[in-house]
Protein backbone atom coordinates (compact mmCIF):
# COMPACT_ATOMS: atom_id res chain seq x y z
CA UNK A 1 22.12 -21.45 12.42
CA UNK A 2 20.95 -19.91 15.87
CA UNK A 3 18.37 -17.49 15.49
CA UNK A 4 20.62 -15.09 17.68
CA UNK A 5 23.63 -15.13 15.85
CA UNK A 6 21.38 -13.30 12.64
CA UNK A 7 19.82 -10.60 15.18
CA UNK A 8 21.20 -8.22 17.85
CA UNK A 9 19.07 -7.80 20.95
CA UNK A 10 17.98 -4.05 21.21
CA UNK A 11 16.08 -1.58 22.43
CA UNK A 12 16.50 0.65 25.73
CA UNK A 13 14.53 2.93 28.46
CA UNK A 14 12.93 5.76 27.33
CA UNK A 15 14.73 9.30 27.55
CA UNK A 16 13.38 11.64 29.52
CA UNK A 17 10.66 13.83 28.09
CA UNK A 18 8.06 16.68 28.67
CA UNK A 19 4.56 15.82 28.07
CA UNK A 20 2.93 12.93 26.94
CA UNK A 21 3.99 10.16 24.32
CA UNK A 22 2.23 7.12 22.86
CA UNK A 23 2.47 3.59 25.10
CA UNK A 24 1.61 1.10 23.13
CA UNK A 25 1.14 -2.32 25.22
CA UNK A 26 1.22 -6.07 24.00
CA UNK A 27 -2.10 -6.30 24.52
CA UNK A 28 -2.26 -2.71 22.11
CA UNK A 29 -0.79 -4.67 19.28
CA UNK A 30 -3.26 -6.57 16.97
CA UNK A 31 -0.94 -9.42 15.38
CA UNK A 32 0.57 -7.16 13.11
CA UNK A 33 -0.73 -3.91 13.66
CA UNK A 34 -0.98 -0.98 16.48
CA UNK A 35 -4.95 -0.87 17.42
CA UNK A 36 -5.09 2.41 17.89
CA UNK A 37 -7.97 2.58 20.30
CA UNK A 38 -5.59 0.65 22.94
CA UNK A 39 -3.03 3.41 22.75
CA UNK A 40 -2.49 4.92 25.52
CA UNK A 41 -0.84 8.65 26.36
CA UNK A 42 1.56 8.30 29.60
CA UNK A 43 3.48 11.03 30.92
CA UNK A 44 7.43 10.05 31.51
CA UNK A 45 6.73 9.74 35.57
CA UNK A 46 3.55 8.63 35.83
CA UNK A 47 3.56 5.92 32.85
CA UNK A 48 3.26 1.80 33.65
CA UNK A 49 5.80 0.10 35.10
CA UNK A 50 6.50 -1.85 31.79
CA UNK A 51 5.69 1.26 29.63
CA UNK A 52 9.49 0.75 29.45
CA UNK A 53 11.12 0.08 26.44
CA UNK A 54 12.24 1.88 23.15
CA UNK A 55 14.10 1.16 19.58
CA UNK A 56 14.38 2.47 16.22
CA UNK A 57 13.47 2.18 12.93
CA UNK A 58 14.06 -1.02 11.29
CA UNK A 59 13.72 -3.19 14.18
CA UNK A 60 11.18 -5.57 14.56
CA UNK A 61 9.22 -6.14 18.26
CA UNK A 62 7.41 -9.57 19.14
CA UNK A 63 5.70 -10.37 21.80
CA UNK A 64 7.42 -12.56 24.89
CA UNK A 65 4.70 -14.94 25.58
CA UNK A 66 3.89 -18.23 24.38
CA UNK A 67 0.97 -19.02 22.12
CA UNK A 68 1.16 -15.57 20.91
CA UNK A 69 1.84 -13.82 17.38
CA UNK A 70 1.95 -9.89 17.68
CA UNK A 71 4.88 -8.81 15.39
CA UNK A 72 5.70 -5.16 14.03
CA UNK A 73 8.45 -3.64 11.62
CA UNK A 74 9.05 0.02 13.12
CA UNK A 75 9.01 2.68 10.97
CA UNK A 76 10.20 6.61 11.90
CA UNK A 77 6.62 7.45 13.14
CA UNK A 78 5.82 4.36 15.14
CA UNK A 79 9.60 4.27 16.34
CA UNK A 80 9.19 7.34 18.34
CA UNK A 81 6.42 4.98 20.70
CA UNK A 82 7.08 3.95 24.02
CA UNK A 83 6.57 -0.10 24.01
CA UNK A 84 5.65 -2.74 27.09
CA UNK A 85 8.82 -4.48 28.32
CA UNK A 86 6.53 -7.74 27.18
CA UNK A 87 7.87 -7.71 23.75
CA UNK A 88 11.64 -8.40 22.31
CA UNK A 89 13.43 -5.97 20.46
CA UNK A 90 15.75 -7.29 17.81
CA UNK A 91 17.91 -5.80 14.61
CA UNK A 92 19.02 -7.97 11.73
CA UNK A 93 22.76 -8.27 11.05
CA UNK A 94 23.69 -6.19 7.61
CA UNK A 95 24.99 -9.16 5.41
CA UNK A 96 22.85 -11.57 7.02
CA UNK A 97 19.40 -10.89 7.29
CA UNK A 98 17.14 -8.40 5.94
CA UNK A 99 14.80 -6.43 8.40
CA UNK A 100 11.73 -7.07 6.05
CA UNK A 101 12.80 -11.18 6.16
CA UNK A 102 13.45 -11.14 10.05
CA UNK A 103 9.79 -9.46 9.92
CA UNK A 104 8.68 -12.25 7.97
CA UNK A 105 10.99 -14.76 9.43
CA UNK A 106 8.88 -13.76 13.17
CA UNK A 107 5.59 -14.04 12.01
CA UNK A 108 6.13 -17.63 10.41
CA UNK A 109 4.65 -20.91 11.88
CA UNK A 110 8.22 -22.34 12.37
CA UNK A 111 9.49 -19.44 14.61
CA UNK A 112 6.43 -19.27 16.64
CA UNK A 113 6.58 -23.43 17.12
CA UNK A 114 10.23 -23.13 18.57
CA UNK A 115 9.32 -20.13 20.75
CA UNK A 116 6.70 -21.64 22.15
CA UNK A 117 8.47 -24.95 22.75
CA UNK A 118 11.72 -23.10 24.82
CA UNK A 119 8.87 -20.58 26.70
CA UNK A 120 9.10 -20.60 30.20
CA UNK A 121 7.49 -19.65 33.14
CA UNK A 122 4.70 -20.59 35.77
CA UNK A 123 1.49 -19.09 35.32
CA UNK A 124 2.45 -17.02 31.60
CA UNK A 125 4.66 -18.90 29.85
CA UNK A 126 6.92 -16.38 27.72
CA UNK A 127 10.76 -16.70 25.79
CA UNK A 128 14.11 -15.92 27.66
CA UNK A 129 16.99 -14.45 26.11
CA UNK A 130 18.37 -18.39 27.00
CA UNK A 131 15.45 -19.23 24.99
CA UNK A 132 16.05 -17.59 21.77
CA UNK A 133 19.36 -18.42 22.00
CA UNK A 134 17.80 -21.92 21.69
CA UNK A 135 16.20 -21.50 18.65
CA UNK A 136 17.65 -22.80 15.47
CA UNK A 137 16.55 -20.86 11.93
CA UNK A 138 17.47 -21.57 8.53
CA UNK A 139 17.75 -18.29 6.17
CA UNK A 140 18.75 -17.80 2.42
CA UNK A 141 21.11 -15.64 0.61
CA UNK A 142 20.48 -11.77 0.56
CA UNK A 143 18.89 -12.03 -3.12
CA UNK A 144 16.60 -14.46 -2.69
CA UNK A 145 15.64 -12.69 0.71
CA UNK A 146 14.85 -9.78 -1.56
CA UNK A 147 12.79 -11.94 -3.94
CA UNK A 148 10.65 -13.71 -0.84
CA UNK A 149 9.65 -10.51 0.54
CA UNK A 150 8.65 -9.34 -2.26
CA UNK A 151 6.23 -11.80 -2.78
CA UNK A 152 5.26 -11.94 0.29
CA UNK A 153 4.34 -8.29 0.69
CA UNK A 154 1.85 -8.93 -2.60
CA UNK A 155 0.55 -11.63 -0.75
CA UNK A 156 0.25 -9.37 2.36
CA UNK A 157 -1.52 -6.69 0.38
CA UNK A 158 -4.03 -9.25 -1.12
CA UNK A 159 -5.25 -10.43 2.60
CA UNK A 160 -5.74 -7.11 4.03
CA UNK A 161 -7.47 -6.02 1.16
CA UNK A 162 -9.84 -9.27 1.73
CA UNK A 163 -10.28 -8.27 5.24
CA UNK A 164 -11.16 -4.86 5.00
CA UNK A 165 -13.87 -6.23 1.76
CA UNK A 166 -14.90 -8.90 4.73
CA UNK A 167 -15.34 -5.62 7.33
CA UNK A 168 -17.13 -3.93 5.00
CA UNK A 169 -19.49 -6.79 4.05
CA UNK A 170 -20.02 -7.25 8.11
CA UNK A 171 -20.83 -4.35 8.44
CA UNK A 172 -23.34 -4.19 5.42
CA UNK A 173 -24.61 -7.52 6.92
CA UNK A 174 -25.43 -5.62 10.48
CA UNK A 175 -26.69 -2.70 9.02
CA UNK A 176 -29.21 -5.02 7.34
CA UNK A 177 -30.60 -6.60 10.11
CA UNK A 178 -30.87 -3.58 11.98
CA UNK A 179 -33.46 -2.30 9.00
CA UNK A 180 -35.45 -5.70 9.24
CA UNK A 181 -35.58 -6.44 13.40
CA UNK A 182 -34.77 -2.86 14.26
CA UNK A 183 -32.21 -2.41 17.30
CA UNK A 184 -32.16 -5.69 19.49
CA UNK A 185 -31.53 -4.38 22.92
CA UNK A 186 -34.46 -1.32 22.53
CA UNK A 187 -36.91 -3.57 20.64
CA UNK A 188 -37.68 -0.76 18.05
CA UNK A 189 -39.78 -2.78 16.29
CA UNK A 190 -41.54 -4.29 19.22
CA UNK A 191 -41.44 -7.74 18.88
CA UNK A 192 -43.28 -10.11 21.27
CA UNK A 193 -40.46 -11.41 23.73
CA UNK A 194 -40.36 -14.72 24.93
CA UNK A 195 -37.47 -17.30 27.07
CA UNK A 196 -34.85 -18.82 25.11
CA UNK A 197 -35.64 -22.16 26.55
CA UNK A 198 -39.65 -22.23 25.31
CA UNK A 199 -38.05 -21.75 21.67
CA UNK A 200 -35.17 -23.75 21.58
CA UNK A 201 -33.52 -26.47 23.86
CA UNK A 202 -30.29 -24.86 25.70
CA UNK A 203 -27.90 -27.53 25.90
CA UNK A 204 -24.12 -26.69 27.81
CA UNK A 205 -20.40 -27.43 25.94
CA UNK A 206 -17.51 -29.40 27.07
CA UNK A 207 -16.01 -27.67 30.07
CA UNK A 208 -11.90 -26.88 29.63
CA UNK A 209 -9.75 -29.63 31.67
CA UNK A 210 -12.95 -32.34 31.54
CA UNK A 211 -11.65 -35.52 32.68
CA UNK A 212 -13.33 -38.32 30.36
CA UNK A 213 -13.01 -42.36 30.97
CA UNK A 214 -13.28 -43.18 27.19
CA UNK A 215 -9.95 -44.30 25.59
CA UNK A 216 -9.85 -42.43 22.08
CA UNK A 217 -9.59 -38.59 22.75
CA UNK A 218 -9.30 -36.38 20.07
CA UNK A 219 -7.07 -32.66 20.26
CA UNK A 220 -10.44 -29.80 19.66
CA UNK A 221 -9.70 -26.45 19.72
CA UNK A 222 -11.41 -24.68 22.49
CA UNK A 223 -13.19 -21.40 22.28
CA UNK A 224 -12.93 -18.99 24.93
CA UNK A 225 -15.10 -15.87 25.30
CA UNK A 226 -11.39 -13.93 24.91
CA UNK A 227 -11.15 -15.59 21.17
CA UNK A 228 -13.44 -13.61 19.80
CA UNK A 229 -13.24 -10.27 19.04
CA UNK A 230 -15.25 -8.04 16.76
CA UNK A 231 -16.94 -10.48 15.27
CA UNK A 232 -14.02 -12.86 14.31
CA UNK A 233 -11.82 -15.54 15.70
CA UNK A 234 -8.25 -14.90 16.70
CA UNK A 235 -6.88 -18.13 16.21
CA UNK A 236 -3.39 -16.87 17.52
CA UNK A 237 -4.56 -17.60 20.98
CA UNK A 238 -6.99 -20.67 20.66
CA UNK A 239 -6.03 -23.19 23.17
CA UNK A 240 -7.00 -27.05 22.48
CA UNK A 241 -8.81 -29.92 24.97
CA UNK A 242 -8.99 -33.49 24.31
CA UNK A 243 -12.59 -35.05 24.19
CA UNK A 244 -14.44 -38.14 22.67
CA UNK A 245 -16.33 -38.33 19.56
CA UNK A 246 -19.26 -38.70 21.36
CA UNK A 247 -18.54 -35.59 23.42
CA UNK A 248 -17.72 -33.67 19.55
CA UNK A 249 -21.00 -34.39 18.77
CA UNK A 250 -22.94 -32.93 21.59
């Protein structure tokens, strides 16, 4: 079925208020998550342009763009947020759809494939409202919905709980090497400084858009400064180049 005829399209201007409220931008929203550092206060008339949009708990946002997966369930607290205009509000149908499945139904790989493939646009590619209407889905009965998310919440609990063991190993990891070299950018422990280039040999990667002569070119992903954050990858927003074998191996 079309993905629209499961979901209503919600979500409206914020009401006028006194004082400040919570903006929460695209950009704010860590795949699944509000990073609260990138909140921002913004007073009704002086807030961002597309500090502009507002819905209720139990509906799900996702971001516009293409190439992008930044998805979030509202609840009462984070309902009462002011959100960019760069994300889609949407409400499951009752008897259809489940708002915990259309969660999980907007984070999958075969929803973001299709909303990447009907994105539009010139220099940020993003989905149209004619572009989820585009999008076909496939969803199962209400029961079986329940049965999914449940598993898939376990499953959800399990990786964050990995994360937050791989954060705290990071940081046990830093901490370390902090008590053997001592801070890196004051030299506490005054080691003898020297070029990279007399200790190693400092050799350049494959530029993004190279044009190559040699026939067999294989799809690498490319690694932009912007991919890594905090001392991971975001793989949501790797792009890929093609290249040679031969230019792999350099």
């Amino acid at each position: 079925m079309k993905f629209t005829n499961c979901v209503t399209l919600v979500g409206s201007k914020p009401k006028r208020y006194e004082g400040t409220k919570r903006y929460v931008s695209t950009g704010a929203l860590a795949v699944d998550h509000i990073d609260e550092e990138s909140v921002e206060l913004v007073g009704y008339e002086d807030r961002p342009s597309r500090a502009d949009l507002t819905a209720e708990s139990g509906d799900v946002l996702f971001a516009k763009m293409a190439d992008t997966k930044k998805t979030i369930l509202l609840d009462k607290e984070n309902a009462e947020n002011i959100y960019s205009t760069g994300f889609f509000a949407v409400r499951a149908k009752p008897g259809m759809i489940t708002a915990e499945c259309l969660y999980y139904l907007l984070t999958s790989d075969v929803f973001l494939r299709q909303k990447n493939k009907h994105s539009s646009g010139a220099t940020q590619r993003a989905i149209t409202n004619k572009g989820l209407e585009a999008i076909d889905i496939s969803i199962p009965n209400l029961d079986e919905q329940t049965r999914l998310v449940a598993k898939l919440d376990a499953l959800s609990k399990v990786i964050k709980s990995r994360e937050q063991q791989l954060a705290e190993l990071d940081n046990l990891i830093k901490a370390r090497f902090i008590e053997l070299f001592g801070d890196m950018f004051l030299n506490s422990k005054a080691w003898k400084k020297q070029a990279l280039d007399s200790l190693a040999d400092v050799v350049s990667g494959i530029t993004k858009g190279r044009k190559t002569k040699e026939p067999q070119l294989i799809e690498v992903p490319y690694m932009a400064v912007s991919n890594v954050k905090d001392g991971y990858i975001d793989w949501t927003t790797v792009k890929t180049i093609q290249a040679t074998q031969q230019e792999i191996e350099q």
